[in-house]
C-alpha atoms as a PDB file:
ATOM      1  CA  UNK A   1       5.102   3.228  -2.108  1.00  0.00           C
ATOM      2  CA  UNK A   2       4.739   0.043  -0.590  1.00  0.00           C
ATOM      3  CA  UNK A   3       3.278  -3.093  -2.966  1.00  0.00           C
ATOM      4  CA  UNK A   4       1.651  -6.590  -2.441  1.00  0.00           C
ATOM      5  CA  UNK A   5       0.361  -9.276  -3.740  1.00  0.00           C
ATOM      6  CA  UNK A   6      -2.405 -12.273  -3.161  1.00  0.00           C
ATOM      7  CA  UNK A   7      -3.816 -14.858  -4.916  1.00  0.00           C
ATOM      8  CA  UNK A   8      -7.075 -16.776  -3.583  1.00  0.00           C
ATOM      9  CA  UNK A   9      -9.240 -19.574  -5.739  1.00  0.00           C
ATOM     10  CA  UNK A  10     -13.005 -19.366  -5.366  1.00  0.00           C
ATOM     11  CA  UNK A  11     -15.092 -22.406  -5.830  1.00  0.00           C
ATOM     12  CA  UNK A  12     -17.619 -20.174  -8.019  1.00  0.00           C
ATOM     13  CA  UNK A  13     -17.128 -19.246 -11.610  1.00  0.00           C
ATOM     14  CA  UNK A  14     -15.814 -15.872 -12.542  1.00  0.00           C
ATOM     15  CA  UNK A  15     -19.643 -14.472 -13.420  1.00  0.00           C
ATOM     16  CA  UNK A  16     -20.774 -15.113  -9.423  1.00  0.00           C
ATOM     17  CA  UNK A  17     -17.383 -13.941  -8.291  1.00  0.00           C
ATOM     18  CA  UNK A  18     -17.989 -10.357 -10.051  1.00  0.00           C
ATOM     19  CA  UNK A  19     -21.323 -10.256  -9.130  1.00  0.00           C
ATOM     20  CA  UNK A  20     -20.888 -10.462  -5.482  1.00  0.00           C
ATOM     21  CA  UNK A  21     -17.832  -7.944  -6.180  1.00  0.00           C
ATOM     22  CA  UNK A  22     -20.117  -5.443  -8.162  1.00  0.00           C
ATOM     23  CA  UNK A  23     -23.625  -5.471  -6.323  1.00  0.00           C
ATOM     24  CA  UNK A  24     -24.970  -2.974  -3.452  1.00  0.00           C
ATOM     25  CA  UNK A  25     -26.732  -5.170  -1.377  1.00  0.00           C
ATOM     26  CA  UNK A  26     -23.551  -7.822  -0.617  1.00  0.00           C
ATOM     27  CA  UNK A  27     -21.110  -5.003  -1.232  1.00  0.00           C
ATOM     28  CA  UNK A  28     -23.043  -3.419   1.855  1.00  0.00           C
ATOM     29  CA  UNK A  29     -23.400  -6.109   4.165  1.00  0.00           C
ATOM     30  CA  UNK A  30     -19.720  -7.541   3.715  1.00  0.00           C
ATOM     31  CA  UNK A  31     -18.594  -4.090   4.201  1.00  0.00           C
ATOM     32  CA  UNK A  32     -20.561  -3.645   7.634  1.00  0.00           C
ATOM     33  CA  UNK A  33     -19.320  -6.914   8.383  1.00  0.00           C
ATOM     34  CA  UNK A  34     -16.125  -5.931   8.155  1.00  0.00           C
ATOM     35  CA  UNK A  35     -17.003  -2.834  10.753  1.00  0.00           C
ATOM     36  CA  UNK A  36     -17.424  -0.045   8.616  1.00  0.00           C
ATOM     37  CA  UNK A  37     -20.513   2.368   9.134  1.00  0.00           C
ATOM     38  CA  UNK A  38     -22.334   4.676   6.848  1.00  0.00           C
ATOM     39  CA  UNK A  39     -21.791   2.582   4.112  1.00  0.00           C
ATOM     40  CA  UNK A  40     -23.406   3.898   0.704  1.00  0.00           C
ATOM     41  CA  UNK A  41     -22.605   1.828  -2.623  1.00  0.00           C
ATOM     42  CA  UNK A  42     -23.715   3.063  -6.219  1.00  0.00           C
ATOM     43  CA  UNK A  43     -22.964   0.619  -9.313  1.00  0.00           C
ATOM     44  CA  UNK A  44     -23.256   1.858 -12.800  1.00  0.00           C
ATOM     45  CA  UNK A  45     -22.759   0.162 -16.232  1.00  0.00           C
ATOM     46  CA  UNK A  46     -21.880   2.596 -18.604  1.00  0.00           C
ATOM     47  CA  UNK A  47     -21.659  -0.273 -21.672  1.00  0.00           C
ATOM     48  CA  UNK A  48     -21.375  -4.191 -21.803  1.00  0.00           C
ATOM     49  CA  UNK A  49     -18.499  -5.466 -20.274  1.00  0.00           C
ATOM     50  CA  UNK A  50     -17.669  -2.464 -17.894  1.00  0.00           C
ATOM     51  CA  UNK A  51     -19.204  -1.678 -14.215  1.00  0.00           C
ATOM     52  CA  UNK A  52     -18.248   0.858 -12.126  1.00  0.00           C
ATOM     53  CA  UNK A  53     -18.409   0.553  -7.988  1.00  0.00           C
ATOM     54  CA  UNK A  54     -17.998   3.998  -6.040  1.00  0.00           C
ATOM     55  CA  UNK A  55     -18.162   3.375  -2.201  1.00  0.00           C
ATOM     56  CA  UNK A  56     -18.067   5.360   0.329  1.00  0.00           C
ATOM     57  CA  UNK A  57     -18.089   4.812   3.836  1.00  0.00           C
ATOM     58  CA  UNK A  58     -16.497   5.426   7.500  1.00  0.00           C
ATOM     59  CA  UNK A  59     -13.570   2.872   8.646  1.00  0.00           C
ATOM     60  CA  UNK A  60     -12.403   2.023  12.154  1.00  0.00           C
ATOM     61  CA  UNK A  61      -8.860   3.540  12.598  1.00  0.00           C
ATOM     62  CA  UNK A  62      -6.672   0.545  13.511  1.00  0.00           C
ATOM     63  CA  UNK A  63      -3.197   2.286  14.638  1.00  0.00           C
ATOM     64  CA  UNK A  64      -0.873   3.149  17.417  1.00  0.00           C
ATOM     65  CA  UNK A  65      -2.714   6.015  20.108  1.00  0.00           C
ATOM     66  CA  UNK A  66      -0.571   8.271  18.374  1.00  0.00           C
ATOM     67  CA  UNK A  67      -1.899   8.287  14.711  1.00  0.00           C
ATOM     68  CA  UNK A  68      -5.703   7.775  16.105  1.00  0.00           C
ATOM     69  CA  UNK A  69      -4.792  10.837  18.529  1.00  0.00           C
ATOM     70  CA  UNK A  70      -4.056  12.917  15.027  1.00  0.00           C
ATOM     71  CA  UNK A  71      -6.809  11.509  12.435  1.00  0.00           C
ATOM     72  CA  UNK A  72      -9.099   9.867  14.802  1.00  0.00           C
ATOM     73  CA  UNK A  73     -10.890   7.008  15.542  1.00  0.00           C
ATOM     74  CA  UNK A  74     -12.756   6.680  12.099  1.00  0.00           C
ATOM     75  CA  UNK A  75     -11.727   7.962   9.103  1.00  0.00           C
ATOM     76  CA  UNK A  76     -13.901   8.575   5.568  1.00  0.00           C
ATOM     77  CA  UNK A  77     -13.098   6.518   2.814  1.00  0.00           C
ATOM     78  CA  UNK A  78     -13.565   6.945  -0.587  1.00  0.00           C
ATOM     79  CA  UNK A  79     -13.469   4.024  -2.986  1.00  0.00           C
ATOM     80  CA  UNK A  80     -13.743   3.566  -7.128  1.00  0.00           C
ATOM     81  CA  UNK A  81     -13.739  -0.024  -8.553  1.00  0.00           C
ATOM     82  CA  UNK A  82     -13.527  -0.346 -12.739  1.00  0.00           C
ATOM     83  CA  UNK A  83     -14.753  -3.580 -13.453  1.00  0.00           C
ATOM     84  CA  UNK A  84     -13.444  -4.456 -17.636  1.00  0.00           C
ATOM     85  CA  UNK A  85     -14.649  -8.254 -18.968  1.00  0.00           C
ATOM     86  CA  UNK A  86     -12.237  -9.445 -21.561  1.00  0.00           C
ATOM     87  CA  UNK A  87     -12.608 -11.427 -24.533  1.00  0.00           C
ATOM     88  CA  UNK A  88     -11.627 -14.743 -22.806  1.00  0.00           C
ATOM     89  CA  UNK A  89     -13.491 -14.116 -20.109  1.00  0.00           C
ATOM     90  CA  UNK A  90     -11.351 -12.763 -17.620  1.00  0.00           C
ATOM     91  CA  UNK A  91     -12.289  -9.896 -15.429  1.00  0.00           C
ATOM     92  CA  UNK A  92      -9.920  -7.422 -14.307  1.00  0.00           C
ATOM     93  CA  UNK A  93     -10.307  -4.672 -11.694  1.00  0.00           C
ATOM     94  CA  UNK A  94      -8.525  -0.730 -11.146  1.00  0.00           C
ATOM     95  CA  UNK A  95      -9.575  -0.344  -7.272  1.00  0.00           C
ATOM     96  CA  UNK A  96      -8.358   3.184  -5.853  1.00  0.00           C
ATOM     97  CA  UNK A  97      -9.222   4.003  -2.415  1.00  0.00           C
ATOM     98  CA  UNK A  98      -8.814   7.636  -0.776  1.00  0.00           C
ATOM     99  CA  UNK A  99      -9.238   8.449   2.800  1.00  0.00           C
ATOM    100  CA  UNK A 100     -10.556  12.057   3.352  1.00  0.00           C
ATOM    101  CA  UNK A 101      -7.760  14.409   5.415  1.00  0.00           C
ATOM    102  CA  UNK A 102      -5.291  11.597   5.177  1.00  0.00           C
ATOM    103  CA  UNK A 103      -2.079  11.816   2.969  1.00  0.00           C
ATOM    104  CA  UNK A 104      -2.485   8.726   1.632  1.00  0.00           C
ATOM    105  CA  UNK A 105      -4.161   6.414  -0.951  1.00  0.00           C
ATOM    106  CA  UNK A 106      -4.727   3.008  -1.373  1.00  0.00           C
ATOM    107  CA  UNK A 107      -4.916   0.936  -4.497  1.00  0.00           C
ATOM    108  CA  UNK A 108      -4.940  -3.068  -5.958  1.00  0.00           C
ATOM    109  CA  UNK A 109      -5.328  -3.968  -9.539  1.00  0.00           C
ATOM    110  CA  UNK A 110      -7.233  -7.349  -9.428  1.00  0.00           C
ATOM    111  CA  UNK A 111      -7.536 -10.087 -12.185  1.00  0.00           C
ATOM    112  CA  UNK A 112     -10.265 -12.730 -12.320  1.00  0.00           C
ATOM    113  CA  UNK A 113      -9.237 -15.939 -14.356  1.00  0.00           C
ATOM    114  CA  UNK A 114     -11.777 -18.235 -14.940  1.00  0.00           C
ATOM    115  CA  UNK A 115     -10.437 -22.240 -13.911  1.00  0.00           C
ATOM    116  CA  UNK A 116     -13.362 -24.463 -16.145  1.00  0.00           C
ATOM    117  CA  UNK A 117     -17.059 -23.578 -15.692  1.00  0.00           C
ATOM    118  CA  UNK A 118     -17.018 -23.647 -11.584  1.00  0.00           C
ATOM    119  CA  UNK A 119     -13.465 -21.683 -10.326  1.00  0.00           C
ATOM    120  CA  UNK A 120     -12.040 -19.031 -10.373  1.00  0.00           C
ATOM    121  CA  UNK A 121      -8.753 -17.681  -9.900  1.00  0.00           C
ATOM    122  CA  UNK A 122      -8.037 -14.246  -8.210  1.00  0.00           C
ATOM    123  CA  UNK A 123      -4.532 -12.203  -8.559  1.00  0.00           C
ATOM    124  CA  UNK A 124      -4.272  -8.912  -6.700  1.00  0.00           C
ATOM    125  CA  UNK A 125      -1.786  -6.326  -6.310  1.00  0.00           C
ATOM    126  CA  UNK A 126      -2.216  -4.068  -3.303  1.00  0.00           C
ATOM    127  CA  UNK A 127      -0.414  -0.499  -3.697  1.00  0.00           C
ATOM    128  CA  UNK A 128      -0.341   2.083  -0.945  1.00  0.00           C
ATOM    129  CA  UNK A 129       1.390   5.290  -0.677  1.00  0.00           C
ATOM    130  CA  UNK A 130       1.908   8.072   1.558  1.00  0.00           C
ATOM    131  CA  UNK A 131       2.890  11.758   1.927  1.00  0.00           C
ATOM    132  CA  UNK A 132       2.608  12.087   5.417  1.00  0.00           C
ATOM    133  CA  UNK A 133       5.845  14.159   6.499  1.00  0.00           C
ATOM    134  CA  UNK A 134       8.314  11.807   9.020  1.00  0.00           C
ATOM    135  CA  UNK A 135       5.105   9.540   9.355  1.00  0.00           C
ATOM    136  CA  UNK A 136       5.045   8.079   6.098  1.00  0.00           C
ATOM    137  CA  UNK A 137       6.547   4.947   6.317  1.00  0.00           C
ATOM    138  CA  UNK A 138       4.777   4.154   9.420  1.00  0.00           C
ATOM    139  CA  UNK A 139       1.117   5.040   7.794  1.00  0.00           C
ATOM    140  CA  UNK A 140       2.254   3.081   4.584  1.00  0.00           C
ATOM    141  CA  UNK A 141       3.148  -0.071   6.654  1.00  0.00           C
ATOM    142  CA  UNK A 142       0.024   0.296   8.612  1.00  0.00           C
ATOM    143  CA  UNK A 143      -2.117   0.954   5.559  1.00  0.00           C
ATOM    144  CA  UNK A 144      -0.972  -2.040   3.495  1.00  0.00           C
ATOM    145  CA  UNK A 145      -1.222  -4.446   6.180  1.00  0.00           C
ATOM    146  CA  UNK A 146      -5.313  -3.178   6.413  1.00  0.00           C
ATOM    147  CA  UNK A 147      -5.767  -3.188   3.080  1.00  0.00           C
ATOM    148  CA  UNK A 148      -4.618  -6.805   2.637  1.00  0.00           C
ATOM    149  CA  UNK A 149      -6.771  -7.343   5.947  1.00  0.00           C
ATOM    150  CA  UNK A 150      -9.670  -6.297   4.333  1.00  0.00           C
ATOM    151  CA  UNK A 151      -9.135  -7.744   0.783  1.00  0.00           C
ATOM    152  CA  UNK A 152      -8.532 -10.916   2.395  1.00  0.00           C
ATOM    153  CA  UNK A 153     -11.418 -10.850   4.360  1.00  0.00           C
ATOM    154  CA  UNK A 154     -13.991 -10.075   0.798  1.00  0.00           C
ATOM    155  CA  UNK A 155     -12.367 -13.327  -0.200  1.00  0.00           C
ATOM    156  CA  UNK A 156     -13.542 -14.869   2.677  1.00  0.00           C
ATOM    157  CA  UNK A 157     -17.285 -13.291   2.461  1.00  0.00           C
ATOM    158  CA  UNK A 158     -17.649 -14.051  -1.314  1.00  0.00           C
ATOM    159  CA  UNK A 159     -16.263 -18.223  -0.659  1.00  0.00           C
ATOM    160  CA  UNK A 160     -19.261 -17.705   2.512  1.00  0.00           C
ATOM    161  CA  UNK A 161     -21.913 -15.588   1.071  1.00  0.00           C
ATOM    162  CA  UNK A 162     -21.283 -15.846  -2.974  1.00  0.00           C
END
């Protein structure tokens, strides 16, 4: 299992920060953005305080001929964000992410601190891990430098479009 993390501070308070993170229509367009097709979102909020995010959706396979010659050019991904509020307003995140036919999975824990009324403060720790026999070290590497791609890049669309 290979592990990472980031920090990022958005110049919106924690509310706007979770909303972009937790609603179809940006969830959607930052994800097709980001090149993924057939993207479907559903967001439910079981009780106060909680939302769940289930996304699925077809990625670009960005990897050596070799691994796009076995899984592909795309490959169908499978993701579950729990959203928990906490008493001093601090958000945190369980994000587990599952590519279909792929000995793998994908995962980042992310905290939301609010900094005063108007910032926030992001921590994330990316997790990815592999069974792939005598590949999995390469598909690990490979994996965790996409997922950080990607995370990085929904900082970058929330700071634009939040």
């Amino acid at each position: 299992m290979l592990k990472r993390q980031e920090q990022h501070e958005f110049a919106i308070p924690v509310a706007l920060v979770v909303a972009c993170w937790t609603d179809e229509a940006f969830l959607t367009s930052m994800m097709q953005a980001q090149g993924s097709r057939d993207v479907a979102v559903t967001v439910e909020r079981p009780e106060p305080g909680q939302i769940h995010v289930a996304i699925t959706r077809q990625v670009p396979v960005k990897a050596p001929a070799l691994i796009r010659s076995v899984i592909g050019s795309w490959l169908d991904l499978t993701q579950h964000d729990i959203w928990q509020q906490h008493a001093d307003g601090s958000w945190t995140a369980n994000r587990n992410a599952k590519p279909k036919g792929l000995a793998a999975e994908g995962g980042a824990q992310i905290t939301l601190t609010p900094l005063g009324d108007d910032a926030t403060r992001c921590e994330a720790q990316i997790s990815v891990s592999s069974r792939a026999p005598m590949v999995a070290d390469m598909v690990e590497k490979l994996m965790l430098e996409d997922s950080t791609k990607l995370l990085i890049e929904e900082f970058a669309w929330i700071d634009t479009h939040g």
